[in-house]
PDB file of N, CA and C in Angstrom:
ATOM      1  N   UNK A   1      37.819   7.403  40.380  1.00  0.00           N
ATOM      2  CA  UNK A   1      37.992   6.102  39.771  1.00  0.00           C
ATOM      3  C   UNK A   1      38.538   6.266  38.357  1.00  0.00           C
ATOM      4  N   UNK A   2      39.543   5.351  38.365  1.00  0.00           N
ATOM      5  CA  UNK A   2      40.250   5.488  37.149  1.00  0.00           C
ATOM      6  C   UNK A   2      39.568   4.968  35.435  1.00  0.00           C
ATOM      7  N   UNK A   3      39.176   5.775  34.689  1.00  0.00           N
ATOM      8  CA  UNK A   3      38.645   4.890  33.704  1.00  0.00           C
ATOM      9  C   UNK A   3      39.369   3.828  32.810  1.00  0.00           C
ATOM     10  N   UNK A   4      39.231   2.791  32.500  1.00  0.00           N
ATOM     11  CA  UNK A   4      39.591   2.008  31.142  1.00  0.00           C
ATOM     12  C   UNK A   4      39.290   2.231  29.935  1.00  0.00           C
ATOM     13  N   UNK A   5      40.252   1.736  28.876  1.00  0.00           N
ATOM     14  CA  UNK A   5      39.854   1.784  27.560  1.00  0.00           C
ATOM     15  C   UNK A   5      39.846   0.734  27.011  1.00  0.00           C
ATOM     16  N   UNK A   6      39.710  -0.007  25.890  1.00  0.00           N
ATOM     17  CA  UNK A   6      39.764  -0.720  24.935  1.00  0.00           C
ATOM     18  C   UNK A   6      38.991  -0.692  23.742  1.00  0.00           C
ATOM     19  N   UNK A   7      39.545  -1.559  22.513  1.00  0.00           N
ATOM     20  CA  UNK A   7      38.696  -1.745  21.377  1.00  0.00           C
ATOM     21  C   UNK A   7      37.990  -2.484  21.159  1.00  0.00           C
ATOM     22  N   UNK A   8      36.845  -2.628  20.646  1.00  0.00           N
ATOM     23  CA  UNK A   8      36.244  -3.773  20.586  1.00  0.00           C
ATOM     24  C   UNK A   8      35.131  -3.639  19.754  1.00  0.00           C
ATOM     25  N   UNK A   9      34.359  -4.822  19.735  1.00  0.00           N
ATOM     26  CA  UNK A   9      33.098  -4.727  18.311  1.00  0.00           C
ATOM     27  C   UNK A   9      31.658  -4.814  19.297  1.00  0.00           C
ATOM     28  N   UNK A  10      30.536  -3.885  19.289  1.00  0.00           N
ATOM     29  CA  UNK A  10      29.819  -4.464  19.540  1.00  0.00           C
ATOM     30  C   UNK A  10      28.422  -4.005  18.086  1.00  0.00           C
ATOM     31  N   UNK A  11      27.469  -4.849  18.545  1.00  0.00           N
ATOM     32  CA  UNK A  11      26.498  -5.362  17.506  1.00  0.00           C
ATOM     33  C   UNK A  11      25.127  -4.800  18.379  1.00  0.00           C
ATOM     34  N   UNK A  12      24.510  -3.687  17.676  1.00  0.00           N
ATOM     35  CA  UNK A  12      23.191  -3.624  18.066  1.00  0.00           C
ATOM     36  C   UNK A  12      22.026  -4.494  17.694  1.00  0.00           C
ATOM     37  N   UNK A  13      20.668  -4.981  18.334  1.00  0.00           N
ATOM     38  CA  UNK A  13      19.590  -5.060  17.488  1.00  0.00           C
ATOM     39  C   UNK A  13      19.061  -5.329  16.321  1.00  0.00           C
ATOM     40  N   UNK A  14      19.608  -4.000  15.786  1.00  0.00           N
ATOM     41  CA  UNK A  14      18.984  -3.385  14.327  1.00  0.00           C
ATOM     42  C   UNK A  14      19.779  -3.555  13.252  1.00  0.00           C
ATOM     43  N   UNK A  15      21.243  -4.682  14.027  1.00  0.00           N
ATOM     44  CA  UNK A  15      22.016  -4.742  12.905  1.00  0.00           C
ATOM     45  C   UNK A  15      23.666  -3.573  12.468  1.00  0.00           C
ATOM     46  N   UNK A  16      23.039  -2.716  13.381  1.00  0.00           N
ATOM     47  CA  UNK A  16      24.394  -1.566  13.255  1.00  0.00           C
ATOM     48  C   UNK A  16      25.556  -2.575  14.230  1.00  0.00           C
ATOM     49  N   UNK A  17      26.843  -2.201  13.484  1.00  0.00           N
ATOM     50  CA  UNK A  17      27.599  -2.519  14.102  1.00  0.00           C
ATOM     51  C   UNK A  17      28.875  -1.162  14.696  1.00  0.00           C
ATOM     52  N   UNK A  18      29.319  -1.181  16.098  1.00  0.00           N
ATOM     53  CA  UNK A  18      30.046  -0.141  16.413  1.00  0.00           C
ATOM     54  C   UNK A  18      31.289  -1.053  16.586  1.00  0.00           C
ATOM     55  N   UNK A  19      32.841  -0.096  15.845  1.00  0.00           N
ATOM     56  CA  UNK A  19      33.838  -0.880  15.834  1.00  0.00           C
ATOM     57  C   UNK A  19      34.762   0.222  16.928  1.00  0.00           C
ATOM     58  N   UNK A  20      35.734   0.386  17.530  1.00  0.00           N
ATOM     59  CA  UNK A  20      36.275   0.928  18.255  1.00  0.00           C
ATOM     60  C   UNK A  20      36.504   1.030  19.657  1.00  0.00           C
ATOM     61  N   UNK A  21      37.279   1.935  20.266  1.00  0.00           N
ATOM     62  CA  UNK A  21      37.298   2.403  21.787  1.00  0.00           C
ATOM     63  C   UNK A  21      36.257   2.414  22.743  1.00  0.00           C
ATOM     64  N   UNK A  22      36.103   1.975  23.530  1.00  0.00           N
ATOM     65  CA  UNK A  22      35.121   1.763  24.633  1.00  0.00           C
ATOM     66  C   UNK A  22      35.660   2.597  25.947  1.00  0.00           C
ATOM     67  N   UNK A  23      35.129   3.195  26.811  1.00  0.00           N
ATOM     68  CA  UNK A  23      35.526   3.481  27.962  1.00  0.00           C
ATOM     69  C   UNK A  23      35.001   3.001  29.147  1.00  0.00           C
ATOM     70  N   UNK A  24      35.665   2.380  29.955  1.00  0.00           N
ATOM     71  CA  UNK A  24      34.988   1.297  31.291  1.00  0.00           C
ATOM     72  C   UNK A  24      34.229   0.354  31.165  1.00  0.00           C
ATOM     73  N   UNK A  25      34.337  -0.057  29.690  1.00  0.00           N
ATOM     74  CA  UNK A  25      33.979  -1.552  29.043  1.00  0.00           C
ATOM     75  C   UNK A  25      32.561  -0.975  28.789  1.00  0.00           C
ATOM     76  N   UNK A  26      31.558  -0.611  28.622  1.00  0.00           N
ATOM     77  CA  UNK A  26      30.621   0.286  28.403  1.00  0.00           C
ATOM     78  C   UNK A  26      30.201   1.148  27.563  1.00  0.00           C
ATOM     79  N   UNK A  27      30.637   2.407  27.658  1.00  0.00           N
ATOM     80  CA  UNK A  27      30.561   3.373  27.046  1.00  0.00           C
ATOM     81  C   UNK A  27      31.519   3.640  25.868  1.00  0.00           C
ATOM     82  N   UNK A  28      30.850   4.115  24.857  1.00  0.00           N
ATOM     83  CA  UNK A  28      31.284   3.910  23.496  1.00  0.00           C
ATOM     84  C   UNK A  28      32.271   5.375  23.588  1.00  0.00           C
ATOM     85  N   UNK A  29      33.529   5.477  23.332  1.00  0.00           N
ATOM     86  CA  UNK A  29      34.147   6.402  22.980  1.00  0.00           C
ATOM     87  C   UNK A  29      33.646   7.544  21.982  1.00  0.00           C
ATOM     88  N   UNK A  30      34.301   8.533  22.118  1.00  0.00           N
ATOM     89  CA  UNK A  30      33.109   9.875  21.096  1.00  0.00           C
ATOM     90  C   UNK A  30      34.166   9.422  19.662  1.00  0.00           C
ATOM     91  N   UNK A  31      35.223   8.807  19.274  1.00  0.00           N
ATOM     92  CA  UNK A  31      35.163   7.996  17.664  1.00  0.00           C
ATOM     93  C   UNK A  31      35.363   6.625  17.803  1.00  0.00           C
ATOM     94  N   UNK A  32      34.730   6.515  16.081  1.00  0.00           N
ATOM     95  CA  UNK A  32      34.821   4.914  15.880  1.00  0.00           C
ATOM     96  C   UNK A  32      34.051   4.880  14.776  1.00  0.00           C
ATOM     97  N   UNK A  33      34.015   3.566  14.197  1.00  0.00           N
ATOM     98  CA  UNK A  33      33.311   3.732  12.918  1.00  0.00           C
ATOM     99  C   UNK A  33      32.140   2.860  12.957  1.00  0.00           C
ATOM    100  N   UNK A  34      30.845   2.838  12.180  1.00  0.00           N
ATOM    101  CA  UNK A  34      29.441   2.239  12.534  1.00  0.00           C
ATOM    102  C   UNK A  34      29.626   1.609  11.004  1.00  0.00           C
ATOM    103  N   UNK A  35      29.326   0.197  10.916  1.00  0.00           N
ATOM    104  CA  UNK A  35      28.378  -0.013  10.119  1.00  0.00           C
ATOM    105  C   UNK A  35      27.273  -0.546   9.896  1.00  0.00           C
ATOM    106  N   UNK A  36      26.076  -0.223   8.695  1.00  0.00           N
ATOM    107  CA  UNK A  36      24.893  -0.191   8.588  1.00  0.00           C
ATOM    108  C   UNK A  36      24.287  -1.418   7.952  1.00  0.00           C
ATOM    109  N   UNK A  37      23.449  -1.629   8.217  1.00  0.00           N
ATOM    110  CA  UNK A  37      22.724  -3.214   7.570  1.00  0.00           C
ATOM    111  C   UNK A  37      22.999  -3.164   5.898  1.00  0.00           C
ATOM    112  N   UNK A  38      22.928  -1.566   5.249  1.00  0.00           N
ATOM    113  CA  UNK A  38      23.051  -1.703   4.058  1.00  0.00           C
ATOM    114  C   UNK A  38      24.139  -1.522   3.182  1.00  0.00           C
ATOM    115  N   UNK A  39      25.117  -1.516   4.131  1.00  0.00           N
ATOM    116  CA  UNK A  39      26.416  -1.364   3.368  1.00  0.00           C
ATOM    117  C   UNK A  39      27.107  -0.102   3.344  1.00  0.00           C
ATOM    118  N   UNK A  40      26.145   0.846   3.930  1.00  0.00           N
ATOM    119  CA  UNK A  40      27.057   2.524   4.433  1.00  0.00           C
ATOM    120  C   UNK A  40      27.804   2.489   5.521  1.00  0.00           C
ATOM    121  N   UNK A  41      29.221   3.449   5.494  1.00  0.00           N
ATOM    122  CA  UNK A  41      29.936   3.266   6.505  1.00  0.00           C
ATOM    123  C   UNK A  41      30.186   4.616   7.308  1.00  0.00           C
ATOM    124  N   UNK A  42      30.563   4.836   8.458  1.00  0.00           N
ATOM    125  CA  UNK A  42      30.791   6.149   8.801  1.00  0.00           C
ATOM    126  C   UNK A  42      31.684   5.875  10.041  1.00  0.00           C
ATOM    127  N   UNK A  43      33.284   6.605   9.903  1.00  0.00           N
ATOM    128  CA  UNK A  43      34.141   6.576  10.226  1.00  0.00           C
ATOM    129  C   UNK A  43      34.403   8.182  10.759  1.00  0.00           C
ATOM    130  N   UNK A  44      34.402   8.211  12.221  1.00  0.00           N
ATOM    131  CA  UNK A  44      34.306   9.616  12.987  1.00  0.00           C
ATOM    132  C   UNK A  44      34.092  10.031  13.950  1.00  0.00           C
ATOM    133  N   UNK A  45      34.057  11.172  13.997  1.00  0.00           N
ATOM    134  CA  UNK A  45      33.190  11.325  15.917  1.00  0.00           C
ATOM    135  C   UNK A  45      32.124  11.547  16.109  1.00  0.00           C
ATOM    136  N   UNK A  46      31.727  11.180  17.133  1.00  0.00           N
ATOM    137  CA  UNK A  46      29.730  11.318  17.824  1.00  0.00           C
ATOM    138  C   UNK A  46      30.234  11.117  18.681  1.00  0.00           C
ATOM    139  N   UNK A  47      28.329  11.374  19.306  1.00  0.00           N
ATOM    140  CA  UNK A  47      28.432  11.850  20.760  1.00  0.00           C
ATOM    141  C   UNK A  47      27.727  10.180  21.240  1.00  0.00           C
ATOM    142  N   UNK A  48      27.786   9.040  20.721  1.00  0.00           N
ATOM    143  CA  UNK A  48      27.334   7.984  21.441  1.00  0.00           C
ATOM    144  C   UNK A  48      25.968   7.384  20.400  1.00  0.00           C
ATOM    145  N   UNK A  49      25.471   8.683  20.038  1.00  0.00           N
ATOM    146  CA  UNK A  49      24.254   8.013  19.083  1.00  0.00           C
ATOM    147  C   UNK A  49      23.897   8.861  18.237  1.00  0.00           C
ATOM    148  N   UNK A  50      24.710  10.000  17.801  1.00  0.00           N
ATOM    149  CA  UNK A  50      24.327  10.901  16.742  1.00  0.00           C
ATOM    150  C   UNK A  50      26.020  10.735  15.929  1.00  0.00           C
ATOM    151  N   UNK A  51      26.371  10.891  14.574  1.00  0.00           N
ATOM    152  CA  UNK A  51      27.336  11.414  13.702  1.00  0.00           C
ATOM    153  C   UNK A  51      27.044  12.966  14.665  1.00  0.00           C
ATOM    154  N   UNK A  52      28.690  13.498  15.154  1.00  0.00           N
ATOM    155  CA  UNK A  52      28.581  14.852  15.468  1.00  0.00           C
ATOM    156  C   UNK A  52      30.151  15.041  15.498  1.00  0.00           C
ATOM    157  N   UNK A  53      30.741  16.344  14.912  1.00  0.00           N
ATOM    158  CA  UNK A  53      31.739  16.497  14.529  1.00  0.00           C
ATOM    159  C   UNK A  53      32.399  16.245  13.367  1.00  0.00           C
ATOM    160  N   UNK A  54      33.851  15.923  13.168  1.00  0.00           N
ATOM    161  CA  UNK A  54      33.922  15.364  11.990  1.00  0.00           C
ATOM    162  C   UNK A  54      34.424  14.009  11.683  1.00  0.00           C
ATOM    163  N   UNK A  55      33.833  13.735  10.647  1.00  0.00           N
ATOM    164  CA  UNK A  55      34.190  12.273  10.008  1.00  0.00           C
ATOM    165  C   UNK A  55      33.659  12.166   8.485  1.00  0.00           C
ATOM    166  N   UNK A  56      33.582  10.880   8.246  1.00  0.00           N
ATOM    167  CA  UNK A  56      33.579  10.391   6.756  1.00  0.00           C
ATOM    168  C   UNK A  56      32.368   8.931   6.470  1.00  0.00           C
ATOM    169  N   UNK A  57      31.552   9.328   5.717  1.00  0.00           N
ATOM    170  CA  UNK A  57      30.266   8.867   5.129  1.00  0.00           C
ATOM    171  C   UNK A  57      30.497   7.674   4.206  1.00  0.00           C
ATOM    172  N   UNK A  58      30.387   6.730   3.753  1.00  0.00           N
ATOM    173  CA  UNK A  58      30.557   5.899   2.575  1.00  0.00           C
ATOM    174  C   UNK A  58      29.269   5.053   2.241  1.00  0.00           C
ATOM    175  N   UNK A  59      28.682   5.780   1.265  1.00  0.00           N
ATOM    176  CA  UNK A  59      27.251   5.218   0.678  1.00  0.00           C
ATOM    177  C   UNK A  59      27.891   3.841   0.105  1.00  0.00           C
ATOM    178  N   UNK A  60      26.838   3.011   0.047  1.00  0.00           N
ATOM    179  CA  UNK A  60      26.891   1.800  -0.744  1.00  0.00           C
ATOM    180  C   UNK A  60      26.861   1.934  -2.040  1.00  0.00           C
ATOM    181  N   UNK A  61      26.132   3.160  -2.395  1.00  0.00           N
ATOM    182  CA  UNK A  61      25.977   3.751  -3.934  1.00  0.00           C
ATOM    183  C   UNK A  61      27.477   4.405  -4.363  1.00  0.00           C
ATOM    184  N   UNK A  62      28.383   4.357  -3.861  1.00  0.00           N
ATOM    185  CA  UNK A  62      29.486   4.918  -4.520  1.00  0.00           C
ATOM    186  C   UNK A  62      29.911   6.386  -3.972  1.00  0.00           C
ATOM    187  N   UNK A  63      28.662   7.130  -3.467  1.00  0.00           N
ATOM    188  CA  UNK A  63      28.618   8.546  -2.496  1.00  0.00           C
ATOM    189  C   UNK A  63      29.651   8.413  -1.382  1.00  0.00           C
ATOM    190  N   UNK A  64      30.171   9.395  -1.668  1.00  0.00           N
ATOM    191  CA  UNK A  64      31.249   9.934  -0.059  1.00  0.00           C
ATOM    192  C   UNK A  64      30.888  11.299   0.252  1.00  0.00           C
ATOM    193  N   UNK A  65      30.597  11.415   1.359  1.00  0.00           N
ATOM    194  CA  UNK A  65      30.564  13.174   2.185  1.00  0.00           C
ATOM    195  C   UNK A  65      32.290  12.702   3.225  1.00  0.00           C
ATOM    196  N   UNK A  66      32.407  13.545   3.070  1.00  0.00           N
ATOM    197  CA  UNK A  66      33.745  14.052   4.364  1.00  0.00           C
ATOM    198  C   UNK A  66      33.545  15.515   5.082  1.00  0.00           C
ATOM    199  N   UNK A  67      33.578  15.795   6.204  1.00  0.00           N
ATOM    200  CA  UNK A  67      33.292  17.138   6.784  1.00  0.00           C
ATOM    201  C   UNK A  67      32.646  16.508   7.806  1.00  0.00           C
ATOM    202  N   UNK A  68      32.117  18.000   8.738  1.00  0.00           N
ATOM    203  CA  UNK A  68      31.501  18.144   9.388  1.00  0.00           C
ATOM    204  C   UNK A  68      29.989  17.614   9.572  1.00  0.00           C
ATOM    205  N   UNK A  69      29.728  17.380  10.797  1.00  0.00           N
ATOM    206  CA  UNK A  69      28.525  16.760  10.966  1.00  0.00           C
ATOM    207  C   UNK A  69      27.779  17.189  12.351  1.00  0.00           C
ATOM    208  N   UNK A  70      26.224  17.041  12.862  1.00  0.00           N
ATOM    209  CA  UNK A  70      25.450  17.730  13.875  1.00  0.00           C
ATOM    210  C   UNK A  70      24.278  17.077  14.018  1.00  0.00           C
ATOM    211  N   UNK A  71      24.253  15.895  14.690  1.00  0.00           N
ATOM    212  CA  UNK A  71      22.958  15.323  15.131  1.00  0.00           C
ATOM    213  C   UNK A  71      22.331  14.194  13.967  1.00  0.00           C
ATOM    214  N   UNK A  72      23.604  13.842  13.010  1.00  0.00           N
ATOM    215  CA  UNK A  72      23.146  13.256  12.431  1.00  0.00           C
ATOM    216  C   UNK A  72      23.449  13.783  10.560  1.00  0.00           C
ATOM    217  N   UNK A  73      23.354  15.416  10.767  1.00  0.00           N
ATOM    218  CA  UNK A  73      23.416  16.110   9.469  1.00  0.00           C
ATOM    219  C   UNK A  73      24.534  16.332   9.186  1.00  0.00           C
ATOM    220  N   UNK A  74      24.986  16.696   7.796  1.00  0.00           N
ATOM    221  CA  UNK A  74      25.771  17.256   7.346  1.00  0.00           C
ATOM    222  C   UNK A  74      26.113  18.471   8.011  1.00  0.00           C
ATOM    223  N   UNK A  75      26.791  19.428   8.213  1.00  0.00           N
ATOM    224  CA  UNK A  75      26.509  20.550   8.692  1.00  0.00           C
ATOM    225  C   UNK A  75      27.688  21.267   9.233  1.00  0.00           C
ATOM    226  N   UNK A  76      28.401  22.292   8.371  1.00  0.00           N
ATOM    227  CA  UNK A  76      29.240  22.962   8.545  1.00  0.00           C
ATOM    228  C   UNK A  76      30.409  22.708   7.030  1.00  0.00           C
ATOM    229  N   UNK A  77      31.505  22.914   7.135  1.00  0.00           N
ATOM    230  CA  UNK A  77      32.640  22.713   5.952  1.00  0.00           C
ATOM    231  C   UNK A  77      32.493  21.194   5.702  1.00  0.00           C
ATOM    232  N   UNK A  78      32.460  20.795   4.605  1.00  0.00           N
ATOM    233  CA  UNK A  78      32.241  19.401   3.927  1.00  0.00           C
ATOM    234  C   UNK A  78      32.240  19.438   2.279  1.00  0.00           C
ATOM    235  N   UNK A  79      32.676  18.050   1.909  1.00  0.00           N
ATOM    236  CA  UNK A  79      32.819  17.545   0.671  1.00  0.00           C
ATOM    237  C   UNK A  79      32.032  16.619   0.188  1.00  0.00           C
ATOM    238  N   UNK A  80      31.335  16.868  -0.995  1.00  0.00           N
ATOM    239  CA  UNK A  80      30.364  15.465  -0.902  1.00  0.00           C
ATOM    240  C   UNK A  80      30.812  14.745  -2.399  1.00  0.00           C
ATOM    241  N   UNK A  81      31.053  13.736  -2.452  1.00  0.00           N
ATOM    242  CA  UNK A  81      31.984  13.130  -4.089  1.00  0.00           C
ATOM    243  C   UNK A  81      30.174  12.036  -4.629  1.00  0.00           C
ATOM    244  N   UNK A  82      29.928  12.917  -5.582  1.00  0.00           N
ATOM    245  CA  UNK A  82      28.955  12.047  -6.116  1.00  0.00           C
ATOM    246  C   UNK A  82      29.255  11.292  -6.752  1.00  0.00           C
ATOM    247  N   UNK A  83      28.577  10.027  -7.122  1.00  0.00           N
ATOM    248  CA  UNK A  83      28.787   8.595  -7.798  1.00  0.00           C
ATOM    249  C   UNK A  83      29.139   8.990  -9.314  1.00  0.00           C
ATOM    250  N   UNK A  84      28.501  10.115  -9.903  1.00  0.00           N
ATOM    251  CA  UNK A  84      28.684  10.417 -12.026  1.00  0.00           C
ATOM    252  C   UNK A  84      30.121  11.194 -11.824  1.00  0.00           C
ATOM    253  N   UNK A  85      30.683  11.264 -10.272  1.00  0.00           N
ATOM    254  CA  UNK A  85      32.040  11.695 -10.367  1.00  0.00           C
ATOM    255  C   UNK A  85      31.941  13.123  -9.999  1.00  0.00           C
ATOM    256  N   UNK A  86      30.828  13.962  -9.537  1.00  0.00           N
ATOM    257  CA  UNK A  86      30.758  15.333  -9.765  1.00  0.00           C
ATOM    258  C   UNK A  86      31.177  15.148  -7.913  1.00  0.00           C
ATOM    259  N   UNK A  87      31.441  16.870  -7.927  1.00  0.00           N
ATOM    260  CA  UNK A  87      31.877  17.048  -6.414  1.00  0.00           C
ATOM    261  C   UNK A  87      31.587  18.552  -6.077  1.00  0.00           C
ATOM    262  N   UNK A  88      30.438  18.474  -4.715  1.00  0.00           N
ATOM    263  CA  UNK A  88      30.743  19.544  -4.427  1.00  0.00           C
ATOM    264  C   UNK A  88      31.590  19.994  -2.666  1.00  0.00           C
ATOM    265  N   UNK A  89      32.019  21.003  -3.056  1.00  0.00           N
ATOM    266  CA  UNK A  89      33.010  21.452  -1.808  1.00  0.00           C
ATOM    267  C   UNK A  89      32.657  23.071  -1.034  1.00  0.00           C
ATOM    268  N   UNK A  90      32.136  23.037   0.129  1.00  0.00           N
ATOM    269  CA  UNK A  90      31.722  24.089   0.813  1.00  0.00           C
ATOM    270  C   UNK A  90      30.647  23.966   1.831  1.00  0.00           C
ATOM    271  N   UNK A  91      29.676  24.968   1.827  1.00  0.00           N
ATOM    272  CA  UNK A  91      28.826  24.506   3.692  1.00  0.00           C
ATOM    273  C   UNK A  91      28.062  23.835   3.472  1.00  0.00           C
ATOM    274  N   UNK A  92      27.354  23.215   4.640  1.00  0.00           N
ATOM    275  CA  UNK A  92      26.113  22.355   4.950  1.00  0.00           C
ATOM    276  C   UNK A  92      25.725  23.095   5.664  1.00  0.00           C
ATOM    277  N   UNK A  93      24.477  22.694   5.687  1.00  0.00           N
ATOM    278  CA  UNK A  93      23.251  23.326   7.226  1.00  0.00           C
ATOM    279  C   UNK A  93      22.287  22.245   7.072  1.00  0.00           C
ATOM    280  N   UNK A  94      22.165  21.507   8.127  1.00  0.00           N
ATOM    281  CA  UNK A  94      21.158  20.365   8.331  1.00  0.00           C
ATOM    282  C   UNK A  94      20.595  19.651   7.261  1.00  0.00           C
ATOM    283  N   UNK A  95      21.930  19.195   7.196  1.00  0.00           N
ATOM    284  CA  UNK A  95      21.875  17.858   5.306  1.00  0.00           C
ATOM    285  C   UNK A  95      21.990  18.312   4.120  1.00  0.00           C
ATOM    286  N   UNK A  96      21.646  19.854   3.983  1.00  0.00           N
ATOM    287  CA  UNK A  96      21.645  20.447   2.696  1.00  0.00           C
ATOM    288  C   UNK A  96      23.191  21.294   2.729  1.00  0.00           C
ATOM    289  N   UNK A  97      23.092  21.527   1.283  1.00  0.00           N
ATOM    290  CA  UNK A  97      24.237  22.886   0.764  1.00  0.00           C
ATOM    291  C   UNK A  97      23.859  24.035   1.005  1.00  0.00           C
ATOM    292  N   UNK A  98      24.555  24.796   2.014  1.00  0.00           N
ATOM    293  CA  UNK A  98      23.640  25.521   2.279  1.00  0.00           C
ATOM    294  C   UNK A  98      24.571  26.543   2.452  1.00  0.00           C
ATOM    295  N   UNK A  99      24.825  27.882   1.642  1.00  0.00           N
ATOM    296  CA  UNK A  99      25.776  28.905   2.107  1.00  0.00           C
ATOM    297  C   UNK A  99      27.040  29.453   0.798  1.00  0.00           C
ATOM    298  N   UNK A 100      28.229  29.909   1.390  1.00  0.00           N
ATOM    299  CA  UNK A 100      29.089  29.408  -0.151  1.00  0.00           C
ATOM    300  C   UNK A 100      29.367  27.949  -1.063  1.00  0.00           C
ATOM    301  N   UNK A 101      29.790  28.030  -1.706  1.00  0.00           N
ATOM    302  CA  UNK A 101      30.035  26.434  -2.126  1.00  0.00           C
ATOM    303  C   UNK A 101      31.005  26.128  -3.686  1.00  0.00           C
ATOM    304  N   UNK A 102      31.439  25.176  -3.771  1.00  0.00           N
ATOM    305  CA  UNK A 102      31.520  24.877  -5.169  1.00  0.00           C
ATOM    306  C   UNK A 102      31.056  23.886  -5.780  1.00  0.00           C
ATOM    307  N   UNK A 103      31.044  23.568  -7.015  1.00  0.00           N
ATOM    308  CA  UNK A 103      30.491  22.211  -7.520  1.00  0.00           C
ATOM    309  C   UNK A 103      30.750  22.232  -8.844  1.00  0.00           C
ATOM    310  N   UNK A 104      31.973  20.566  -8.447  1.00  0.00           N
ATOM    311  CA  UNK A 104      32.521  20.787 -10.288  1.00  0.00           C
ATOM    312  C   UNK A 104      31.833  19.233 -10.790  1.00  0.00           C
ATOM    313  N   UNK A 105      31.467  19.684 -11.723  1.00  0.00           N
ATOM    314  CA  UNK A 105      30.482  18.228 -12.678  1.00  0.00           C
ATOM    315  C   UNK A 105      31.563  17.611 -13.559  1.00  0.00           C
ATOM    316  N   UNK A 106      31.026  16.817 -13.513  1.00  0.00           N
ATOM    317  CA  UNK A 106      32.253  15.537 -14.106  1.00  0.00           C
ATOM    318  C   UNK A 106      32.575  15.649 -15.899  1.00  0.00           C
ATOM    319  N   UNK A 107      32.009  16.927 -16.129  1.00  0.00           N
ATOM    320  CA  UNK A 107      32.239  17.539 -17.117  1.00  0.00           C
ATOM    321  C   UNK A 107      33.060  18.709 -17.440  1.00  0.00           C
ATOM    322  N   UNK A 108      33.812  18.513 -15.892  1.00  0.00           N
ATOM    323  CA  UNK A 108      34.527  20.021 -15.892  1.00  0.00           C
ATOM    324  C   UNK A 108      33.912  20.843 -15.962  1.00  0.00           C
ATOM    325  N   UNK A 109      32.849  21.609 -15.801  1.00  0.00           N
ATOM    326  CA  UNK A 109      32.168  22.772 -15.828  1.00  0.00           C
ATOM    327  C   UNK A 109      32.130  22.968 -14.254  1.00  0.00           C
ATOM    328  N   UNK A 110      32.659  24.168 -14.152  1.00  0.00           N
ATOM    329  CA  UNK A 110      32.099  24.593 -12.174  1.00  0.00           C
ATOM    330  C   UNK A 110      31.372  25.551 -11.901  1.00  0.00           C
ATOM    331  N   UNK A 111      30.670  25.421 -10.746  1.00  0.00           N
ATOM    332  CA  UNK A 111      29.848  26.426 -10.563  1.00  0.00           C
ATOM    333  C   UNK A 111      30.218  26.698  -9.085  1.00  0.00           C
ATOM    334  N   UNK A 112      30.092  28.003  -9.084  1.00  0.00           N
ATOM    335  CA  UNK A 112      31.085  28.648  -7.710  1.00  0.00           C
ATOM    336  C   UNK A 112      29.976  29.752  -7.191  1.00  0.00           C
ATOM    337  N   UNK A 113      28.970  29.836  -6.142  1.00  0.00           N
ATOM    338  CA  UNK A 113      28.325  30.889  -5.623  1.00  0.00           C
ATOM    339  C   UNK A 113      27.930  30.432  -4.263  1.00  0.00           C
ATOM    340  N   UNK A 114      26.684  31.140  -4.111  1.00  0.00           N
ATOM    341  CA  UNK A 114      26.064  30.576  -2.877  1.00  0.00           C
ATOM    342  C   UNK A 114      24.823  29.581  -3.022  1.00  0.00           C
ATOM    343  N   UNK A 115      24.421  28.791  -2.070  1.00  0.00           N
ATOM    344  CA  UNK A 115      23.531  27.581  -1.786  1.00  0.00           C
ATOM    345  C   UNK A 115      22.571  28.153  -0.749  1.00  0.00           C
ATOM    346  N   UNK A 116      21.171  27.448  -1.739  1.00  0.00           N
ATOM    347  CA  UNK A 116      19.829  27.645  -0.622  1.00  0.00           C
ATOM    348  C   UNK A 116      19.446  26.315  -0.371  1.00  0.00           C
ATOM    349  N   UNK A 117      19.236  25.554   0.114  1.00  0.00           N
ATOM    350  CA  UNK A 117      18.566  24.375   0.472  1.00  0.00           C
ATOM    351  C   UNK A 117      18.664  23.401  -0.501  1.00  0.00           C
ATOM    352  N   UNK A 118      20.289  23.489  -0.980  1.00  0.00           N
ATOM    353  CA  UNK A 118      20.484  22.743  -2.201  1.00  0.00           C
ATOM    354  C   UNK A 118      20.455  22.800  -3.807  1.00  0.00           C
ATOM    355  N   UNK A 119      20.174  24.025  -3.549  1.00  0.00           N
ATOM    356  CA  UNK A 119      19.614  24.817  -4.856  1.00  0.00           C
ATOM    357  C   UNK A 119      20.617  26.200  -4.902  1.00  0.00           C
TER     358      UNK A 119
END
């Protein structure tokens, strides 16, 4: 059986809204973008109900992550642009910085090593 596609809006419950591709009028395509009751946006791929793969984050606070993502986390190569303007660029592991990395402060000062649990 041949599947269908289309775009379309649907509206959960809780207020999330899913914008994009559908397959057999049903099933939510693995991208599309969600938004949240509070004004965060996330534009990318999942698997139906987790952020998984890559896409792009938009806090209501001014925060952007771009990169990789896993069940929800950050996790793998990613960028995260903080709101005082600082940015860091390098790994995640389950939400944190976690591995090599950089991070330049909105003071121009950078700091270039490795990451433990954000630290």
């Amino acid at each position: 059986r041949k599947h269908r596609k289309f775009r379309g809006r649907l509206r959960f419950a809780n207020g999330l809204v899913f914008t994009g591709p559908f397959v057999s009028g049903h099933d939510l395509s693995s991208f599309g973008s969600f938004m949240f009751q509070n004004g965060d946006v996330y534009i990318g791929q999942h698997d139906g109900h987790n952020r998984d793969g890559f896409g792009e984050y938009r806090y209501s606070n001014g925060q952007r992550y771009v990169g990789r993502w896993r069940q929800n986390r950050r996790h793998g190569q990613g960028e995260f642009y903080y709101a005082d303007g600082g940015v860091y660029s390098g790994e995640f592991r389950d939400g944190k910085r976690n591995g090599s990395g950089e991070y330049r402060y909105p003071n121009g000062f950078v700091y270039s090593g490795g990451w433990v649990g954000n630290a």
